[in-house]
PDB file of N, CA and C in Angstrom:
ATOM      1  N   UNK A   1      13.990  15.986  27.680  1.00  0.00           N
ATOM      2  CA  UNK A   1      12.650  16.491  27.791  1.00  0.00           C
ATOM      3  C   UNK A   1      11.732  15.349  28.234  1.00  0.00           C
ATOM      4  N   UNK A   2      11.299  15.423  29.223  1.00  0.00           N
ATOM      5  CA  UNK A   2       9.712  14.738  29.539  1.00  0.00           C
ATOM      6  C   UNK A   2       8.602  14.279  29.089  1.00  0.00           C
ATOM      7  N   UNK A   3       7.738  13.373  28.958  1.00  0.00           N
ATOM      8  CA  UNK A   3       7.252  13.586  28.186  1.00  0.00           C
ATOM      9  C   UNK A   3       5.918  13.882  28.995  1.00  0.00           C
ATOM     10  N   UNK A   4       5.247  14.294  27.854  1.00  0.00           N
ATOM     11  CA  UNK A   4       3.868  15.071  28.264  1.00  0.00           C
ATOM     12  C   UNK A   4       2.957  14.217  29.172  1.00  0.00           C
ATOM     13  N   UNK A   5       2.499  14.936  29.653  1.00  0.00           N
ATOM     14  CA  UNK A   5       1.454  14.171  30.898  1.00  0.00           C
ATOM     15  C   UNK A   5      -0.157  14.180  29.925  1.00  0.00           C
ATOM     16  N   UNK A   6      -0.252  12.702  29.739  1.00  0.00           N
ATOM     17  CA  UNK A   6      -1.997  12.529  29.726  1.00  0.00           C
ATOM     18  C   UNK A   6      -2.829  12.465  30.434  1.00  0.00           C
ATOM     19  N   UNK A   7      -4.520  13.102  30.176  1.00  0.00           N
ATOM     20  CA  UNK A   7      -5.496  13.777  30.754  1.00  0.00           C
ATOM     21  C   UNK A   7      -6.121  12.447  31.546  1.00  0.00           C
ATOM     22  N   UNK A   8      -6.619  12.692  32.437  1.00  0.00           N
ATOM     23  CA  UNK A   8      -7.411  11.179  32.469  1.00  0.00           C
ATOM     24  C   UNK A   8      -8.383  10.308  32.036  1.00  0.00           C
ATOM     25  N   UNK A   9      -9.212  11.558  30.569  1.00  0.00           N
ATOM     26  CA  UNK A   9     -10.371  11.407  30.007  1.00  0.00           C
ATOM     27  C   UNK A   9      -9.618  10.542  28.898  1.00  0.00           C
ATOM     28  N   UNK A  10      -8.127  10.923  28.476  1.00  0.00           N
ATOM     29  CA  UNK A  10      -7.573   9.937  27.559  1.00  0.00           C
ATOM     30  C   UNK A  10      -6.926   8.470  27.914  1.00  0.00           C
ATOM     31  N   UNK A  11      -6.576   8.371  28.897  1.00  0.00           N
ATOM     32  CA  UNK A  11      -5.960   7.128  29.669  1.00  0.00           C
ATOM     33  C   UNK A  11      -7.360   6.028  28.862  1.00  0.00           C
ATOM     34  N   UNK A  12      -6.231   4.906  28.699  1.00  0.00           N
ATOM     35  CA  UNK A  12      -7.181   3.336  28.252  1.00  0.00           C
ATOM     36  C   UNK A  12      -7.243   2.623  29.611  1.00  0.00           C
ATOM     37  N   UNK A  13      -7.698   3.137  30.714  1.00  0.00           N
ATOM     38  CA  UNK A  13      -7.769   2.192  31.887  1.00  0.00           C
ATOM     39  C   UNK A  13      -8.817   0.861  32.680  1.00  0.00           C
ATOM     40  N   UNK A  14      -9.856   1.122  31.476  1.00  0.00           N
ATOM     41  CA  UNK A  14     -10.755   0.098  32.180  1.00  0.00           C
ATOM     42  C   UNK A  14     -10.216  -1.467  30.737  1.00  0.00           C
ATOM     43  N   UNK A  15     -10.619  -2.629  31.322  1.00  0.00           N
ATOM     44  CA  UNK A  15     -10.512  -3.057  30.405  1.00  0.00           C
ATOM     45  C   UNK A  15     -11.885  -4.320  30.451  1.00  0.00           C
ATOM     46  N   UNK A  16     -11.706  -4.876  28.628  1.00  0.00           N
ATOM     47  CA  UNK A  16     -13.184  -5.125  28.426  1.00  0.00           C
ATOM     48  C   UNK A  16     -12.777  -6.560  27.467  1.00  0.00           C
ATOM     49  N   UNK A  17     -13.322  -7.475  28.222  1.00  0.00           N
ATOM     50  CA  UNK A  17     -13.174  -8.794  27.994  1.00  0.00           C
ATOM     51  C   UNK A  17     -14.434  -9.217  27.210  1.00  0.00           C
ATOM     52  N   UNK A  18     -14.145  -9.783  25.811  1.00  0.00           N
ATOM     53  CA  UNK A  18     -15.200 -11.094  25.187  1.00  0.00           C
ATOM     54  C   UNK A  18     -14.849 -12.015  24.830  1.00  0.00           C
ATOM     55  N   UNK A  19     -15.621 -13.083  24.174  1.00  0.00           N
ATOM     56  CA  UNK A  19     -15.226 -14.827  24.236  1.00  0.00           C
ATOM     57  C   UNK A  19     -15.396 -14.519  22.699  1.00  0.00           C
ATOM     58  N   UNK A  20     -14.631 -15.067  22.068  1.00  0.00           N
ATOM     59  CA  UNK A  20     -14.762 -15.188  20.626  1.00  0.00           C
ATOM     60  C   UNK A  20     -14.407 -16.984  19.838  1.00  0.00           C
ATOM     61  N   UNK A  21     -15.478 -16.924  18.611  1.00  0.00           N
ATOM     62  CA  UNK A  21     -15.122 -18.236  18.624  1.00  0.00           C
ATOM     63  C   UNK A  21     -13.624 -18.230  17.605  1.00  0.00           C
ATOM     64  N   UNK A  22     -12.770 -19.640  17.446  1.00  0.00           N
ATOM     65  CA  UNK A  22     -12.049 -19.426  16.973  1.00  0.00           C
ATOM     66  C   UNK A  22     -11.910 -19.234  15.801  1.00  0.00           C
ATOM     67  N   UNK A  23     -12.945 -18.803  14.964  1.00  0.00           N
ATOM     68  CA  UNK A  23     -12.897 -18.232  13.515  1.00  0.00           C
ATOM     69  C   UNK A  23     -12.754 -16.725  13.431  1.00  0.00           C
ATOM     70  N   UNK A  24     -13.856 -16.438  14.605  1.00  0.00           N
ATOM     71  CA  UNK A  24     -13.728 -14.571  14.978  1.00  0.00           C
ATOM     72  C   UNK A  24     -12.529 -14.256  15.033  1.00  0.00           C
ATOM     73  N   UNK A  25     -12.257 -14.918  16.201  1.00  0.00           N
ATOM     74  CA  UNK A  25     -10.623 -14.704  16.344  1.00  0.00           C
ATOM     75  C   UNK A  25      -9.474 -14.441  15.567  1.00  0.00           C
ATOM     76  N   UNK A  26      -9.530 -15.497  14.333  1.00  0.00           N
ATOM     77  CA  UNK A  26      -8.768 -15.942  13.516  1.00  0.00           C
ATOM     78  C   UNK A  26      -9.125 -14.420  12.228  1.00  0.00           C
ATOM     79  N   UNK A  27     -10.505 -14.480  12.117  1.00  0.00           N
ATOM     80  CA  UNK A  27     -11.212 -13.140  11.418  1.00  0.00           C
ATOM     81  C   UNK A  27     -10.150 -11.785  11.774  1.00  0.00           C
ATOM     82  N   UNK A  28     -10.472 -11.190  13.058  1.00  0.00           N
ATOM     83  CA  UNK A  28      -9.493 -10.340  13.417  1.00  0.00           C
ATOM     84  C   UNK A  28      -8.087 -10.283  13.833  1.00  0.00           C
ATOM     85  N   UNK A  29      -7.747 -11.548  13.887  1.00  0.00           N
ATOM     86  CA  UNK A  29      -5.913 -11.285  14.042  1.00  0.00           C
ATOM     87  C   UNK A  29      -5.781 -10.927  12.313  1.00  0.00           C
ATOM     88  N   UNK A  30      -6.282 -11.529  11.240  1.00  0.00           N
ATOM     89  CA  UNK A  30      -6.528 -11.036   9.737  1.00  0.00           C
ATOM     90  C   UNK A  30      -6.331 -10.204   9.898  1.00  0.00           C
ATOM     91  N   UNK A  31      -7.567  -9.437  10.185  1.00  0.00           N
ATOM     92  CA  UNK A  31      -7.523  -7.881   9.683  1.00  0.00           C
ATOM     93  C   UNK A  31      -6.842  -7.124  10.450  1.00  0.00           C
ATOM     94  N   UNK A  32      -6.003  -7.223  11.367  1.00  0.00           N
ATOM     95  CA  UNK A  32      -5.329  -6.250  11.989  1.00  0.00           C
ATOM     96  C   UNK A  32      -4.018  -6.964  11.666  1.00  0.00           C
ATOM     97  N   UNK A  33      -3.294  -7.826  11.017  1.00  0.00           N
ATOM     98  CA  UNK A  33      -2.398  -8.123  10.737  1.00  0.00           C
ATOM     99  C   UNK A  33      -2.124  -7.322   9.203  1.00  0.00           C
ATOM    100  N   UNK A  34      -3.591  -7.524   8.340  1.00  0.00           N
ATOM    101  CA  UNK A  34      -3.592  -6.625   7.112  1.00  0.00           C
ATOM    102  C   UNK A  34      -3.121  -5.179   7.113  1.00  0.00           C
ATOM    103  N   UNK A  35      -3.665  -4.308   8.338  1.00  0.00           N
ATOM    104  CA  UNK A  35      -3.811  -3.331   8.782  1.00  0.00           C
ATOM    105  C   UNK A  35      -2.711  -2.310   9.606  1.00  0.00           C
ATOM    106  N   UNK A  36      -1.180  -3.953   9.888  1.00  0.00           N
ATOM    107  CA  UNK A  36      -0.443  -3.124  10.440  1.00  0.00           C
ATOM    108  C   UNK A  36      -0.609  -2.833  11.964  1.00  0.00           C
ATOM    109  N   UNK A  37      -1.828  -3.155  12.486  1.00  0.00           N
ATOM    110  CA  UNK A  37      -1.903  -2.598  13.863  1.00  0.00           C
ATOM    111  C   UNK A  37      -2.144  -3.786  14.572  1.00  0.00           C
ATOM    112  N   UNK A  38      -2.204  -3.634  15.907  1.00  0.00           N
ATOM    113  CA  UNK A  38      -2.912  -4.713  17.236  1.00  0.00           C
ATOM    114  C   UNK A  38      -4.404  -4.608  17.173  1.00  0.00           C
ATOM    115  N   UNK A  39      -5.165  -6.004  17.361  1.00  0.00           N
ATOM    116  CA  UNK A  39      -6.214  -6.280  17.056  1.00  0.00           C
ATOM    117  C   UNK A  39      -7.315  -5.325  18.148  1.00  0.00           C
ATOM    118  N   UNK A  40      -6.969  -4.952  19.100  1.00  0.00           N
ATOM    119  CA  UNK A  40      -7.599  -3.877  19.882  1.00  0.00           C
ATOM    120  C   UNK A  40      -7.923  -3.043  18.997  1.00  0.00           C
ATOM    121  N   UNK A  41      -6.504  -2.363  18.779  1.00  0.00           N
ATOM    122  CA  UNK A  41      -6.742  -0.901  17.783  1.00  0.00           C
ATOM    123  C   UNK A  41      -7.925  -1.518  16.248  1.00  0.00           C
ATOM    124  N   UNK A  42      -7.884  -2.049  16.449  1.00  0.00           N
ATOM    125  CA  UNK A  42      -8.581  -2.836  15.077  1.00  0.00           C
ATOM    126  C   UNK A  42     -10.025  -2.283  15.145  1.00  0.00           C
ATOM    127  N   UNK A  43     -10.313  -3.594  16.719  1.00  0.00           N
ATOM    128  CA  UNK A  43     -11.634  -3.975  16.833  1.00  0.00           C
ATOM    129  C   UNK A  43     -11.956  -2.293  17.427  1.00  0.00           C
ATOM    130  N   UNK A  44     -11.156  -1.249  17.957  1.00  0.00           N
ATOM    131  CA  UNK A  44     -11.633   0.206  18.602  1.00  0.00           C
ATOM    132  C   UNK A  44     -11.707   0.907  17.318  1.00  0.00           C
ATOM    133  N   UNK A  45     -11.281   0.704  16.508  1.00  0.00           N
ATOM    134  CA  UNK A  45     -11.615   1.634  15.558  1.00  0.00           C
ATOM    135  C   UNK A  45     -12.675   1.378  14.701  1.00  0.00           C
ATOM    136  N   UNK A  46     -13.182   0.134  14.579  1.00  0.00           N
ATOM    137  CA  UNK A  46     -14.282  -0.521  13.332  1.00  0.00           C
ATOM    138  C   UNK A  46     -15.426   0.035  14.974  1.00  0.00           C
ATOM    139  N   UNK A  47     -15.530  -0.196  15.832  1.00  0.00           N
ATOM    140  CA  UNK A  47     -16.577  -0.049  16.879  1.00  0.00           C
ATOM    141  C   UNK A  47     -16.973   1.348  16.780  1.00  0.00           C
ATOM    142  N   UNK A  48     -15.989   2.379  17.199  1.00  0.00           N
ATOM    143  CA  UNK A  48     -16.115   3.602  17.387  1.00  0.00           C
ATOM    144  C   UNK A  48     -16.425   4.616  16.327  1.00  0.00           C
ATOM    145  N   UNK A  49     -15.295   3.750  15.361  1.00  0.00           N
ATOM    146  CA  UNK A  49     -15.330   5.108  13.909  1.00  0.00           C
ATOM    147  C   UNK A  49     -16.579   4.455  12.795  1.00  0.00           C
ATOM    148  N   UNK A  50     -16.460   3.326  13.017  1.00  0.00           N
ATOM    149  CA  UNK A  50     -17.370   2.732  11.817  1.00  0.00           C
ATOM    150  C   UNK A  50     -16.705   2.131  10.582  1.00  0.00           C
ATOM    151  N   UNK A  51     -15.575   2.209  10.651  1.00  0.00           N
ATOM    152  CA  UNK A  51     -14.651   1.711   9.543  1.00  0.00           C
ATOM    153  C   UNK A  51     -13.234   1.250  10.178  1.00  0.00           C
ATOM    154  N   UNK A  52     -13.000   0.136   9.446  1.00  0.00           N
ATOM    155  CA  UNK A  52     -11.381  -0.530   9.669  1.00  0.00           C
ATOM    156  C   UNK A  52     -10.580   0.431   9.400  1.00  0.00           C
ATOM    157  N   UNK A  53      -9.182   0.375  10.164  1.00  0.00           N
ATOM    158  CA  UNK A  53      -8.077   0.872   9.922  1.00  0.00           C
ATOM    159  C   UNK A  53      -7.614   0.994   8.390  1.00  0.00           C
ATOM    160  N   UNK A  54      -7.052   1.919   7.206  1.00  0.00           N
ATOM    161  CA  UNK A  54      -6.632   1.510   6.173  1.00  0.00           C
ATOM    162  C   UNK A  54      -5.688   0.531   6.591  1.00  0.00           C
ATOM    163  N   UNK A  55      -5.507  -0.499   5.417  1.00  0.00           N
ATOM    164  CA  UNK A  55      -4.375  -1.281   5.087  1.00  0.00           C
ATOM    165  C   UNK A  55      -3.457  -0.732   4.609  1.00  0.00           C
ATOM    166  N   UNK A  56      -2.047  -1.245   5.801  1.00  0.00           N
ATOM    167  CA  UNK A  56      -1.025  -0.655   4.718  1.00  0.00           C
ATOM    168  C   UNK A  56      -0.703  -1.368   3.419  1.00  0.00           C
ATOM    169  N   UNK A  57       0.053  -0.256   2.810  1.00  0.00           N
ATOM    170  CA  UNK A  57       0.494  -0.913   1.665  1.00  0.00           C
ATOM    171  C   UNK A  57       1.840  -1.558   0.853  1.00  0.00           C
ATOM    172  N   UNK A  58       1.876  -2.656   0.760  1.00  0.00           N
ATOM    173  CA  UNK A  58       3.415  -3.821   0.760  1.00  0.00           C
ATOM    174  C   UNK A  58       4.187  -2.844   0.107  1.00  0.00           C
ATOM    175  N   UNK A  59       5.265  -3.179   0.339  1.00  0.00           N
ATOM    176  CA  UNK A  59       6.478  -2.041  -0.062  1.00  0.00           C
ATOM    177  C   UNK A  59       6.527  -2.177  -1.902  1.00  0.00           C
ATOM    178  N   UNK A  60       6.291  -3.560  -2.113  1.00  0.00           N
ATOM    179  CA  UNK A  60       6.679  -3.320  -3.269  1.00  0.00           C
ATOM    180  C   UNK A  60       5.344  -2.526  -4.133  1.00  0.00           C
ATOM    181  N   UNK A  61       4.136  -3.090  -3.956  1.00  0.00           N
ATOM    182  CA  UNK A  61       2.900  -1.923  -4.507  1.00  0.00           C
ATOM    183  C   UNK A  61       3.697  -0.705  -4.706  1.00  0.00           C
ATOM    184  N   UNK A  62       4.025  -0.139  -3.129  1.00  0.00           N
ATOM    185  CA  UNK A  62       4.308   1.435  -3.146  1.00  0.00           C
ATOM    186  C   UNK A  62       5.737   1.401  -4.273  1.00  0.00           C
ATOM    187  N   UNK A  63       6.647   0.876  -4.523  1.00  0.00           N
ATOM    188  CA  UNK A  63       7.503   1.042  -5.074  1.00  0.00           C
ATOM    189  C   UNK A  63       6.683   1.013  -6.791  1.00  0.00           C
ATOM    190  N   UNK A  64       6.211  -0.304  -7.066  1.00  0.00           N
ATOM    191  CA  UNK A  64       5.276  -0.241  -8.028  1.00  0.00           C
ATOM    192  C   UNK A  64       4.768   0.740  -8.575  1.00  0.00           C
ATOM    193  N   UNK A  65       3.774   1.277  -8.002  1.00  0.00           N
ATOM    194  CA  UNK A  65       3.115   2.543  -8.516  1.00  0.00           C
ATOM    195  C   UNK A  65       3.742   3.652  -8.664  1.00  0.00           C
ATOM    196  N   UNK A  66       4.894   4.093  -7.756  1.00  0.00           N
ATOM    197  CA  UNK A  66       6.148   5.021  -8.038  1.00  0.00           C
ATOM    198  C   UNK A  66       6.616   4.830  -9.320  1.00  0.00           C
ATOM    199  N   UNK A  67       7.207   3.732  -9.579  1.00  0.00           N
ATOM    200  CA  UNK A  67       7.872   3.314 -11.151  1.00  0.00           C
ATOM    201  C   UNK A  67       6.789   3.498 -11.783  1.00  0.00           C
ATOM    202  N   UNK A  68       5.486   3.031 -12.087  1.00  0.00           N
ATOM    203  CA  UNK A  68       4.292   3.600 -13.265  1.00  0.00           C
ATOM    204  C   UNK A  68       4.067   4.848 -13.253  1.00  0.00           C
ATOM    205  N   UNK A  69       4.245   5.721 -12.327  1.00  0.00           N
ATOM    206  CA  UNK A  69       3.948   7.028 -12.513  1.00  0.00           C
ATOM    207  C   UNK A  69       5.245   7.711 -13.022  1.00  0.00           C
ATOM    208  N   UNK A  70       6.412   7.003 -12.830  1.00  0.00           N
ATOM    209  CA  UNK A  70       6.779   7.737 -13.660  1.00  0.00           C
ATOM    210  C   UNK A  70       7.367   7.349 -14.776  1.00  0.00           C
ATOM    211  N   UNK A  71       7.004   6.159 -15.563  1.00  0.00           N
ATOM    212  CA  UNK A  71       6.633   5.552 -16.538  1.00  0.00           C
ATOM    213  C   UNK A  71       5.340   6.620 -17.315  1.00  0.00           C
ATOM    214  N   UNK A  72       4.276   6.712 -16.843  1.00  0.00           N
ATOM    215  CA  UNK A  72       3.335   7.803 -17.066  1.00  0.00           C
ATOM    216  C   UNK A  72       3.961   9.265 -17.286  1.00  0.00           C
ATOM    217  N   UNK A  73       4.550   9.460 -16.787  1.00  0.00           N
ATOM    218  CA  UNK A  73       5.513  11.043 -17.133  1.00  0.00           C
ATOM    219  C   UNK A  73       5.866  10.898 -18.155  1.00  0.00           C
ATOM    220  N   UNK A  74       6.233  10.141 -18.517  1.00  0.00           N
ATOM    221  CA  UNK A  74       7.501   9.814 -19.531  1.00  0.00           C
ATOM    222  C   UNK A  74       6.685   9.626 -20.932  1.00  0.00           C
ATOM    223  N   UNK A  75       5.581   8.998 -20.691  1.00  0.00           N
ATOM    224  CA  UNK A  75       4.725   8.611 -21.894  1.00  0.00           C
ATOM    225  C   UNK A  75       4.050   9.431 -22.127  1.00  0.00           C
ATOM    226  N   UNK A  76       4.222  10.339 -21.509  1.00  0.00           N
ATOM    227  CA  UNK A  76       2.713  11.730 -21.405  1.00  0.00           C
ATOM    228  C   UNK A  76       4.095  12.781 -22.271  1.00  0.00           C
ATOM    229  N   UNK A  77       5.067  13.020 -21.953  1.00  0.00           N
ATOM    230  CA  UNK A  77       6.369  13.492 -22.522  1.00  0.00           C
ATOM    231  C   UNK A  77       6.158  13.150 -23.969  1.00  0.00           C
ATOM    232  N   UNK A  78       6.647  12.059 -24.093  1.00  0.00           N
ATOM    233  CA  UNK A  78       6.718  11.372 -25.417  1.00  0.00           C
ATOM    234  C   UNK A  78       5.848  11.578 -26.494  1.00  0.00           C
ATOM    235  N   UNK A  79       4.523  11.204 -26.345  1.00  0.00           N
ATOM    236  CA  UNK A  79       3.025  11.681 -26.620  1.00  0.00           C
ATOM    237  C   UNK A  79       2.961  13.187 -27.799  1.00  0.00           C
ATOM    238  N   UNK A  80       3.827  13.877 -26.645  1.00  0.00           N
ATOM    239  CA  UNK A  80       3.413  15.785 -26.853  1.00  0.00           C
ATOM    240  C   UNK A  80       4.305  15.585 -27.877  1.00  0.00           C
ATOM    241  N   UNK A  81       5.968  14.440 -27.688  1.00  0.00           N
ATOM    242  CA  UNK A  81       6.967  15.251 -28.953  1.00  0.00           C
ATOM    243  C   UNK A  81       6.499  14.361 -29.850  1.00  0.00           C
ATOM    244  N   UNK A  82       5.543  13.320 -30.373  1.00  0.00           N
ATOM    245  CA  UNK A  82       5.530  12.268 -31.390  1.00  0.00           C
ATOM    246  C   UNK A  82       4.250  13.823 -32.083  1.00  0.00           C
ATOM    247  N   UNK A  83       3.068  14.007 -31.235  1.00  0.00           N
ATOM    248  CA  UNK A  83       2.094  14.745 -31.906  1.00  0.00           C
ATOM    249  C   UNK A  83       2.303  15.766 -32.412  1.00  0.00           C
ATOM    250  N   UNK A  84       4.096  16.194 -32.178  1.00  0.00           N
ATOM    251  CA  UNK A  84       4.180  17.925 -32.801  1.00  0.00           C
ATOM    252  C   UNK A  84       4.886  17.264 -34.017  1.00  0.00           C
ATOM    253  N   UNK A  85       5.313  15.574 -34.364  1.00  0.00           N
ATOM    254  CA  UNK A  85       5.841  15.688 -35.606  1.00  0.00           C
ATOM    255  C   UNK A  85       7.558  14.963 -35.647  1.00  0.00           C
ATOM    256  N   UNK A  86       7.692  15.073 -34.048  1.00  0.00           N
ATOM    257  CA  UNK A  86       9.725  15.279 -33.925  1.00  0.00           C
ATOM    258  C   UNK A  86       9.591  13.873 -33.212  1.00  0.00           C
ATOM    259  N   UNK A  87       9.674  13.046 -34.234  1.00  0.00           N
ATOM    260  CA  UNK A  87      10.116  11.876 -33.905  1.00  0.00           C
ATOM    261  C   UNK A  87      11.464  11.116 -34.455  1.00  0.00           C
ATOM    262  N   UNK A  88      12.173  10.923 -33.349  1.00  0.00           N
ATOM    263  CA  UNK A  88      13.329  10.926 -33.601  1.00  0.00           C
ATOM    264  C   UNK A  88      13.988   9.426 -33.104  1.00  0.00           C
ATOM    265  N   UNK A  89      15.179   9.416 -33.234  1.00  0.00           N
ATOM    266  CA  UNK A  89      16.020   7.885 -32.522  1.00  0.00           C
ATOM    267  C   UNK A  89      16.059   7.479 -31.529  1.00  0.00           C
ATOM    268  N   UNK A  90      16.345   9.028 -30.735  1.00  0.00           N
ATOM    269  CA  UNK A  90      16.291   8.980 -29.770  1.00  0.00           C
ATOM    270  C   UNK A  90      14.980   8.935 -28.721  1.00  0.00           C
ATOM    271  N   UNK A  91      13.786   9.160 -29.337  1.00  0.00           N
ATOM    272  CA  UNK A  91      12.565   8.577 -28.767  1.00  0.00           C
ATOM    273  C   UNK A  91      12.775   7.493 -28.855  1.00  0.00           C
ATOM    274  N   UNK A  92      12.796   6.653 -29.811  1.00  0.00           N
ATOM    275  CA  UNK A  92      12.495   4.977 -30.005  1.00  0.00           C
ATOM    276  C   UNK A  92      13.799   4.506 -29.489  1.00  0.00           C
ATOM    277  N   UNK A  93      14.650   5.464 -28.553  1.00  0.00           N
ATOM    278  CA  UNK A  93      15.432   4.602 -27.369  1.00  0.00           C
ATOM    279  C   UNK A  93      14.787   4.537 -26.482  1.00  0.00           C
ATOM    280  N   UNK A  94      14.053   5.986 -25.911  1.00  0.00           N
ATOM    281  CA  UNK A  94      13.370   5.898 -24.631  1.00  0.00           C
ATOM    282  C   UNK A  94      11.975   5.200 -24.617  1.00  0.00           C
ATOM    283  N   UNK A  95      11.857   4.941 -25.843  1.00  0.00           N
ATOM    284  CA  UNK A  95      10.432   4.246 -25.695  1.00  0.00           C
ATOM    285  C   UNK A  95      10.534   2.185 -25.188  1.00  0.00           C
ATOM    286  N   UNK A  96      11.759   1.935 -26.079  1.00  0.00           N
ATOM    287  CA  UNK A  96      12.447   0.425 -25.501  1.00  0.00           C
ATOM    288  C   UNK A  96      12.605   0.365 -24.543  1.00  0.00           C
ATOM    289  N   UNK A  97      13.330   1.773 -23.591  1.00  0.00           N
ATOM    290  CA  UNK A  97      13.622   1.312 -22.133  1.00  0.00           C
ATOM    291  C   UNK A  97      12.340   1.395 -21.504  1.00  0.00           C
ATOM    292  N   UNK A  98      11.097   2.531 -21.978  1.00  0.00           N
ATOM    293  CA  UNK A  98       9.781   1.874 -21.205  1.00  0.00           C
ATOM    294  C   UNK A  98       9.346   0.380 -21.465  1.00  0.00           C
ATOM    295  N   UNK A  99       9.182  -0.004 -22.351  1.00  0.00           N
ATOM    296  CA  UNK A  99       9.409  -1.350 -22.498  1.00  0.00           C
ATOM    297  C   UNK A  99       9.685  -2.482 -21.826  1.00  0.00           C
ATOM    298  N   UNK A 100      11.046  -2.274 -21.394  1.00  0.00           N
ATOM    299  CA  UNK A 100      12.213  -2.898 -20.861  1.00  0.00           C
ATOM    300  C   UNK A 100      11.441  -3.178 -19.157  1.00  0.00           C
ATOM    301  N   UNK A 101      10.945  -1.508 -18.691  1.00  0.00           N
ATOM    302  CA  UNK A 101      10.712  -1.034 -17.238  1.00  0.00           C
ATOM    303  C   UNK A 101       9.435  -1.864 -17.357  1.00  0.00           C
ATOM    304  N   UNK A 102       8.220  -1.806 -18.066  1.00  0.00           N
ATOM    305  CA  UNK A 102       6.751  -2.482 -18.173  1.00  0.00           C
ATOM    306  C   UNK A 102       6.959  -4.008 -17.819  1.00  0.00           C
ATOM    307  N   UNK A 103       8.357  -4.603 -18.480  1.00  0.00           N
ATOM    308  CA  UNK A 103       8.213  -5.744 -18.550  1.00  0.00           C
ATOM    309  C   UNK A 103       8.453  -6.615 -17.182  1.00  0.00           C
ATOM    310  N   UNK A 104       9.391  -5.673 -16.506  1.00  0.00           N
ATOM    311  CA  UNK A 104      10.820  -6.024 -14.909  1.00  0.00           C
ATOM    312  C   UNK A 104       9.062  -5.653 -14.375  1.00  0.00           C
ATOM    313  N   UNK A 105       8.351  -4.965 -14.393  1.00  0.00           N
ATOM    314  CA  UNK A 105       7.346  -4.633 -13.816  1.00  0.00           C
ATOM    315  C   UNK A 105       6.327  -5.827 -13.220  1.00  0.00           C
ATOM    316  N   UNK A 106       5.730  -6.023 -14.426  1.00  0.00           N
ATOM    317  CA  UNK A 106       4.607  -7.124 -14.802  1.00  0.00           C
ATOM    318  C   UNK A 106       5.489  -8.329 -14.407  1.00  0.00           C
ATOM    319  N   UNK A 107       6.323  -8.717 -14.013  1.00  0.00           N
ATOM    320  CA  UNK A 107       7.609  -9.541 -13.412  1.00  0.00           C
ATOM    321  C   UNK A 107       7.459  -9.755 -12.243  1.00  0.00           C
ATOM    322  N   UNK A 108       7.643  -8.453 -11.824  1.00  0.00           N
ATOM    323  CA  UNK A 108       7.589  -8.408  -9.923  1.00  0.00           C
ATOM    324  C   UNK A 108       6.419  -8.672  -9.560  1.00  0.00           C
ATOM    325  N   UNK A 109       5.415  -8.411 -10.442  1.00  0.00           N
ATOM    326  CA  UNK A 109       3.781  -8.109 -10.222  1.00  0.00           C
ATOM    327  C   UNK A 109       3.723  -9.865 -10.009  1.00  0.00           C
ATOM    328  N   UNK A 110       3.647 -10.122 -11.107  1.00  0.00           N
ATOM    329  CA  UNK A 110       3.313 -11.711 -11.049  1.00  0.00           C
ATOM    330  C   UNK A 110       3.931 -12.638  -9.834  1.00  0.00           C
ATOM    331  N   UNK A 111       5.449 -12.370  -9.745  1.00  0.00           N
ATOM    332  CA  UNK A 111       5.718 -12.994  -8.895  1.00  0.00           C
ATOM    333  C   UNK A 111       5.488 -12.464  -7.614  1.00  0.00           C
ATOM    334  N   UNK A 112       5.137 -11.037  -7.288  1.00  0.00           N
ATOM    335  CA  UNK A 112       4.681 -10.778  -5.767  1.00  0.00           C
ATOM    336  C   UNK A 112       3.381 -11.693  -5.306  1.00  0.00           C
ATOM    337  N   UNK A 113       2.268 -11.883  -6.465  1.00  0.00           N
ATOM    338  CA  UNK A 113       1.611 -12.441  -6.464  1.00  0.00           C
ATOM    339  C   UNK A 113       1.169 -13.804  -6.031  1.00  0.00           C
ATOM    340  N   UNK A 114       2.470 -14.294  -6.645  1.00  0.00           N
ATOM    341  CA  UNK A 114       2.588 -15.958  -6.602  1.00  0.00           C
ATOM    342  C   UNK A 114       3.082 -15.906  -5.208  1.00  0.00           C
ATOM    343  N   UNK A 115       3.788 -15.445  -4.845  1.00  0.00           N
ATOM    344  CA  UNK A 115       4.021 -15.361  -3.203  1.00  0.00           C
ATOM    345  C   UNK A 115       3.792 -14.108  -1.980  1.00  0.00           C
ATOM    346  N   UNK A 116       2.240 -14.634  -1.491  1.00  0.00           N
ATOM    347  CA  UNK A 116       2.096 -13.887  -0.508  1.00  0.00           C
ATOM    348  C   UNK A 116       2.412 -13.328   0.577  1.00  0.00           C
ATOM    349  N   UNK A 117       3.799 -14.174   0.960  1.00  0.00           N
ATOM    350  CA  UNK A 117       4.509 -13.658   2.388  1.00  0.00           C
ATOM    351  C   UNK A 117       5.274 -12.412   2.200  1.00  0.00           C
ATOM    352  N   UNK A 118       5.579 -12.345   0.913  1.00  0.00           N
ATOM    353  CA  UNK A 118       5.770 -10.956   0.431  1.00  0.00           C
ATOM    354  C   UNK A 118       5.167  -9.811   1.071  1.00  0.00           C
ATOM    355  N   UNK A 119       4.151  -9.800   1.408  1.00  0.00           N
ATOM    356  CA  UNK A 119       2.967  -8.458   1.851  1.00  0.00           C
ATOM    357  C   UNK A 119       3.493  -8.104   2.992  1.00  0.00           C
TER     358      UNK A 119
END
């Protein structure tokens, strides 16, 4: 299959040169390096739309917040069977392995931290 033919109102064909000093510069290779995209798409979207591209987000965040939420399930679970009364052994197993998960957590956290090339 072919691919689709663009209009000519969409074509990027003129192009548009400025002098930047080397901090600007240095400013936007930043934020479009933050952002995941080429500093064009950067500087066309903060011009046009009025706002930067979102930043993506480092794999481990996204993995991060996956594991707390469902760390959060689990404690929201737990919660309902401690308040009806049925507290049992087998809660205060699953409550150690949240524990266990909070701790490998606050772990990765710190050390993603300590090293930024991570992102």
């Amino acid at each position: 299959m072919a691919r689709p033919r663009v209009s000519i109102e969409t074509i990027r064909s003129v192009n548009f040169t400025i002098r930047l000093t080397a901090d600007e510069h240095r400013r936007i290779e930043k934020a479009a390096e933050t952002c995941g995209r080429k500093p064009a798409v950067v500087v066309r979207e903060k011009l046009f739309r009025g706002k930067f591209p979102q930043p993506r987000m480092a794999r481990i965040e996204l993995n991060t917040y996956l594991e707390l939420k469902k760390i959060g399930v689990n404690l929201n679970q737990l919660t309902r069977i401690a308040n009806a009364g049925r507290v049992t052994m087998e809660l205060f197993k699953v409550l150690m392995q949240l524990m266990k998960q909070q701790e490998t957590i606050i772990g990765k956290l710190l050390y993603h931290d300590s090293h930024p090339e991570n992102r």
